[in-house]
N, C-alpha and C. Protein backbone atom coordinates (compact mmCIF):
# COMPACT_ATOMS: atom_id res chain seq x y z
N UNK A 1 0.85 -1.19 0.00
CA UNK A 1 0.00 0.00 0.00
C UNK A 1 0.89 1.25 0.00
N UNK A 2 0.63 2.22 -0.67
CA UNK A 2 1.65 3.03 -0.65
C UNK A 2 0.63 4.47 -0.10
N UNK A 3 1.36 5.47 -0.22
CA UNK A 3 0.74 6.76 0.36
C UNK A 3 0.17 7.13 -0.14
N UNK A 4 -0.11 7.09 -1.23
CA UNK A 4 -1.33 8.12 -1.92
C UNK A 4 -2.52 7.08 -1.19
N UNK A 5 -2.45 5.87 -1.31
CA UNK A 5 -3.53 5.07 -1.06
C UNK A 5 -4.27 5.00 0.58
N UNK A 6 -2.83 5.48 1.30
CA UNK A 6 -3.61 5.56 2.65
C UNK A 6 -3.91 6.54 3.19
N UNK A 7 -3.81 7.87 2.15
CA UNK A 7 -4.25 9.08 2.29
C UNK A 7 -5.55 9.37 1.87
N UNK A 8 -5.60 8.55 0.93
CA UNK A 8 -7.21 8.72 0.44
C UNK A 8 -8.07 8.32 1.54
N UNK A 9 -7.48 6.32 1.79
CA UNK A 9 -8.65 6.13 2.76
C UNK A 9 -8.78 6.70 4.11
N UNK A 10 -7.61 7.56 4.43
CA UNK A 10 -8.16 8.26 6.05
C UNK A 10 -8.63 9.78 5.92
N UNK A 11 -8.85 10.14 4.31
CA UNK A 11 -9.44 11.12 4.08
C UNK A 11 -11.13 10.53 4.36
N UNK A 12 -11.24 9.53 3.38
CA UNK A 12 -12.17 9.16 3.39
C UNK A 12 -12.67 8.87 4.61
N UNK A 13 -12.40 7.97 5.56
CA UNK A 13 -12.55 7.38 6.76
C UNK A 13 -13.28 8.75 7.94
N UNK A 14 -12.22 10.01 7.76
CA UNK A 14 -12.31 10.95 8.55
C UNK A 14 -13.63 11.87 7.97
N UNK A 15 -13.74 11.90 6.83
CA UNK A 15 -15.20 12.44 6.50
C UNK A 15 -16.23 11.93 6.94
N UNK A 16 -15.96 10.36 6.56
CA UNK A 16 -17.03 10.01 7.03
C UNK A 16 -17.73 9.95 8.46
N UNK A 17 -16.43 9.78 9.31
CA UNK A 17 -16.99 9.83 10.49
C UNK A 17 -17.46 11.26 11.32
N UNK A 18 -16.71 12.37 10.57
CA UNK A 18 -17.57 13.64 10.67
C UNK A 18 -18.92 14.15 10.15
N UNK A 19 -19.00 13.22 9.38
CA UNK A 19 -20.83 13.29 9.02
C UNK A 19 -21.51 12.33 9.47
N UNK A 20 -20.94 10.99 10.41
CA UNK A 20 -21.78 10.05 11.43
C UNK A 20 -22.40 11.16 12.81
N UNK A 21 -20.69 11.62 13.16
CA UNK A 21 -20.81 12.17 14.42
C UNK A 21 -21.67 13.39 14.45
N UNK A 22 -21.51 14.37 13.45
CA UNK A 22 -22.50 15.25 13.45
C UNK A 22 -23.47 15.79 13.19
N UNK A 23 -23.90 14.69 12.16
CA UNK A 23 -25.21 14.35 11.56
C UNK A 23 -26.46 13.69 11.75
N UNK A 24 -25.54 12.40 12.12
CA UNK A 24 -26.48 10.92 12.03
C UNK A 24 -26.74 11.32 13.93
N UNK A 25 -25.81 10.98 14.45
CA UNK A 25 -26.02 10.90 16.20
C UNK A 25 -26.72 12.36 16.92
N UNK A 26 -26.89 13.39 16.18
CA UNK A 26 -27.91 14.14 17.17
C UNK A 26 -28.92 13.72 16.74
N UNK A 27 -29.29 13.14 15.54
CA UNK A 27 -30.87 12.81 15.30
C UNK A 27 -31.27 11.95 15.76
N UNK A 28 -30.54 10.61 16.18
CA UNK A 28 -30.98 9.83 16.86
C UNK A 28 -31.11 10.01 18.69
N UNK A 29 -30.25 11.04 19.04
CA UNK A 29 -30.59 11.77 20.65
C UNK A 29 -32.32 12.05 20.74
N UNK A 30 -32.84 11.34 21.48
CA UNK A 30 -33.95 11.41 21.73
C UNK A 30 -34.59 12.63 22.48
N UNK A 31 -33.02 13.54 23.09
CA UNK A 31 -33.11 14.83 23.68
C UNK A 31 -33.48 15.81 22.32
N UNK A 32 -32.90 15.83 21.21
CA UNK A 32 -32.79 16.60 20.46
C UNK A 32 -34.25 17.04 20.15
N UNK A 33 -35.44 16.03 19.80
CA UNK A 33 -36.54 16.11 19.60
C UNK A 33 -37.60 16.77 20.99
N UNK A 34 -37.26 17.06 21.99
CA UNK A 34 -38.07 17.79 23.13
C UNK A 34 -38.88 18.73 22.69
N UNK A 35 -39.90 19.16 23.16
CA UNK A 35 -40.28 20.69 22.79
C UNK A 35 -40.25 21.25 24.18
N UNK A 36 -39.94 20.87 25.17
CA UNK A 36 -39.66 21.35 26.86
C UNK A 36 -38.12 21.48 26.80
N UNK A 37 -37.76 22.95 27.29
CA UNK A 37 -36.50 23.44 27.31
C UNK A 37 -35.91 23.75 28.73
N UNK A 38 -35.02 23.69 29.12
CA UNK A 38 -34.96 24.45 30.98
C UNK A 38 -33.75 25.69 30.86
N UNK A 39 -34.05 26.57 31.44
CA UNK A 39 -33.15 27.20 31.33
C UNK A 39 -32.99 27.62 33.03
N UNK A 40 -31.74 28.42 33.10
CA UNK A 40 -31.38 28.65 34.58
C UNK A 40 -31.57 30.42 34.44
N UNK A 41 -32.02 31.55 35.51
CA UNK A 41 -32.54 32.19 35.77
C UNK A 41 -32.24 32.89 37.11
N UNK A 42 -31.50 34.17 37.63
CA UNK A 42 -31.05 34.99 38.50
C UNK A 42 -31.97 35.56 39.23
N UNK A 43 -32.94 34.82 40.36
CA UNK A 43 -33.78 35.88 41.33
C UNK A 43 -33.61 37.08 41.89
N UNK A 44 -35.00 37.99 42.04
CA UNK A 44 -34.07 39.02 42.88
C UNK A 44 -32.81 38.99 44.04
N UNK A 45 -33.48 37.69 44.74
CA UNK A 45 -32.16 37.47 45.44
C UNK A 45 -30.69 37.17 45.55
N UNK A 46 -30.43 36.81 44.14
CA UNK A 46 -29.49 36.17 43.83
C UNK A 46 -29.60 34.82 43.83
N UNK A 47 -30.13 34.05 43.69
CA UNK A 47 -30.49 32.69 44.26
C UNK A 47 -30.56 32.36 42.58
N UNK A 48 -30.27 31.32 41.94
CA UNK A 48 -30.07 29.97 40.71
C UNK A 48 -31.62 29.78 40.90
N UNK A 49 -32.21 29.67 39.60
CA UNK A 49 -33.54 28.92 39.54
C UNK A 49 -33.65 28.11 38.52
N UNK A 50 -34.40 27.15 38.46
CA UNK A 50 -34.40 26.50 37.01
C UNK A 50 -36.13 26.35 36.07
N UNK A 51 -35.83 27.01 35.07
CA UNK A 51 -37.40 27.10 34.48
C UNK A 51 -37.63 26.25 33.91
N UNK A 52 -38.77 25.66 33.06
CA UNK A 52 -38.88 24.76 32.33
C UNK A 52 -39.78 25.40 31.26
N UNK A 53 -40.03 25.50 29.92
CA UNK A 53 -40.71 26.56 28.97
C UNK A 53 -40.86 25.63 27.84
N UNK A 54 -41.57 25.68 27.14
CA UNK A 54 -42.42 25.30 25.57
C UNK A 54 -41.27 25.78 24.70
N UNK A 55 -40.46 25.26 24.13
CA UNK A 55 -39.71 25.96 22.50
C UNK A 55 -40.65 26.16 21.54
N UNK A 56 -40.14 27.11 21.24
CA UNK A 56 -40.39 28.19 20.51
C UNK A 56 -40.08 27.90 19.09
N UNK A 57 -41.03 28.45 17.92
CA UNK A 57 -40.20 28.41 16.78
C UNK A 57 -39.61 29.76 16.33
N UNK A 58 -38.88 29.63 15.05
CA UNK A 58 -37.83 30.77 14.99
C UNK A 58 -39.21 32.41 14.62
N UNK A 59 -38.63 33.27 14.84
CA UNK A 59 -39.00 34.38 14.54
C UNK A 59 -38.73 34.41 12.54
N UNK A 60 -38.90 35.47 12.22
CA UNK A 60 -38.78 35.33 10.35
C UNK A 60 -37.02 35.95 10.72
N UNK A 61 -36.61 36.59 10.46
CA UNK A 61 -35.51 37.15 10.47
C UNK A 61 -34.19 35.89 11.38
N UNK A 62 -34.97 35.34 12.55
CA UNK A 62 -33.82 34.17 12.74
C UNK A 62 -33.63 33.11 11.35
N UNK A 63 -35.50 32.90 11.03
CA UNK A 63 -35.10 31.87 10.08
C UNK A 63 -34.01 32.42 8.83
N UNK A 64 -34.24 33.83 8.51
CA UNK A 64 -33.04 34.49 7.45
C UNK A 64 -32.00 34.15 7.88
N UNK A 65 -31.44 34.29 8.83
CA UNK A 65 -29.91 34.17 9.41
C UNK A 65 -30.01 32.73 9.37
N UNK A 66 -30.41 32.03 9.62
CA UNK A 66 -30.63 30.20 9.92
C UNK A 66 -29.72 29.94 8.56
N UNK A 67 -31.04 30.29 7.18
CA UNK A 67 -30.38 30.47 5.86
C UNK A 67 -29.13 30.58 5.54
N UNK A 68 -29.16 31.81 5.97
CA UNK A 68 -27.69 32.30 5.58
C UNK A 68 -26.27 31.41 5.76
N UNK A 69 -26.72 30.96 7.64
CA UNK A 69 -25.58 30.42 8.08
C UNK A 69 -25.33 28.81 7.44
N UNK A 70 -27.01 28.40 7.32
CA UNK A 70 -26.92 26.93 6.30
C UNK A 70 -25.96 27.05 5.20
């Protein structure tokens, strides 16, 4: 096997597994699909709270930027 040949396949190899890892495996996260979000939140007191809220869909102008950044 010479180098051109094992350059290809760990080109290949490494693509591919950057489109398993960042593609394929959040869709199958069963988190990813929630429509309940939590976020954390600063009381008057200073005191950590944790909310829990409905997601939201995008506003028009996020979805432009969404675009863009796609």
């Amino acid at each position: 096997m010479n180098l051109k040949n094992v350059a290809l396949f760990a080109g290949f190899f490494f693509a591919t597994l950057a489109i398993f890892t960042q593609g394929v495996l959040p869709m199958l996260e069963p988190q990813s699909r929630q429509v309940k979000v939590t976020k954390v939140v600063r009381t008057d007191l200073g005191e950590l709270k944790w909310m829990e809220h409905e997601a939201t869909n995008y506003t028009e102008s996020e979805l432009i930027g969404r675009q863009v950044y796609i």
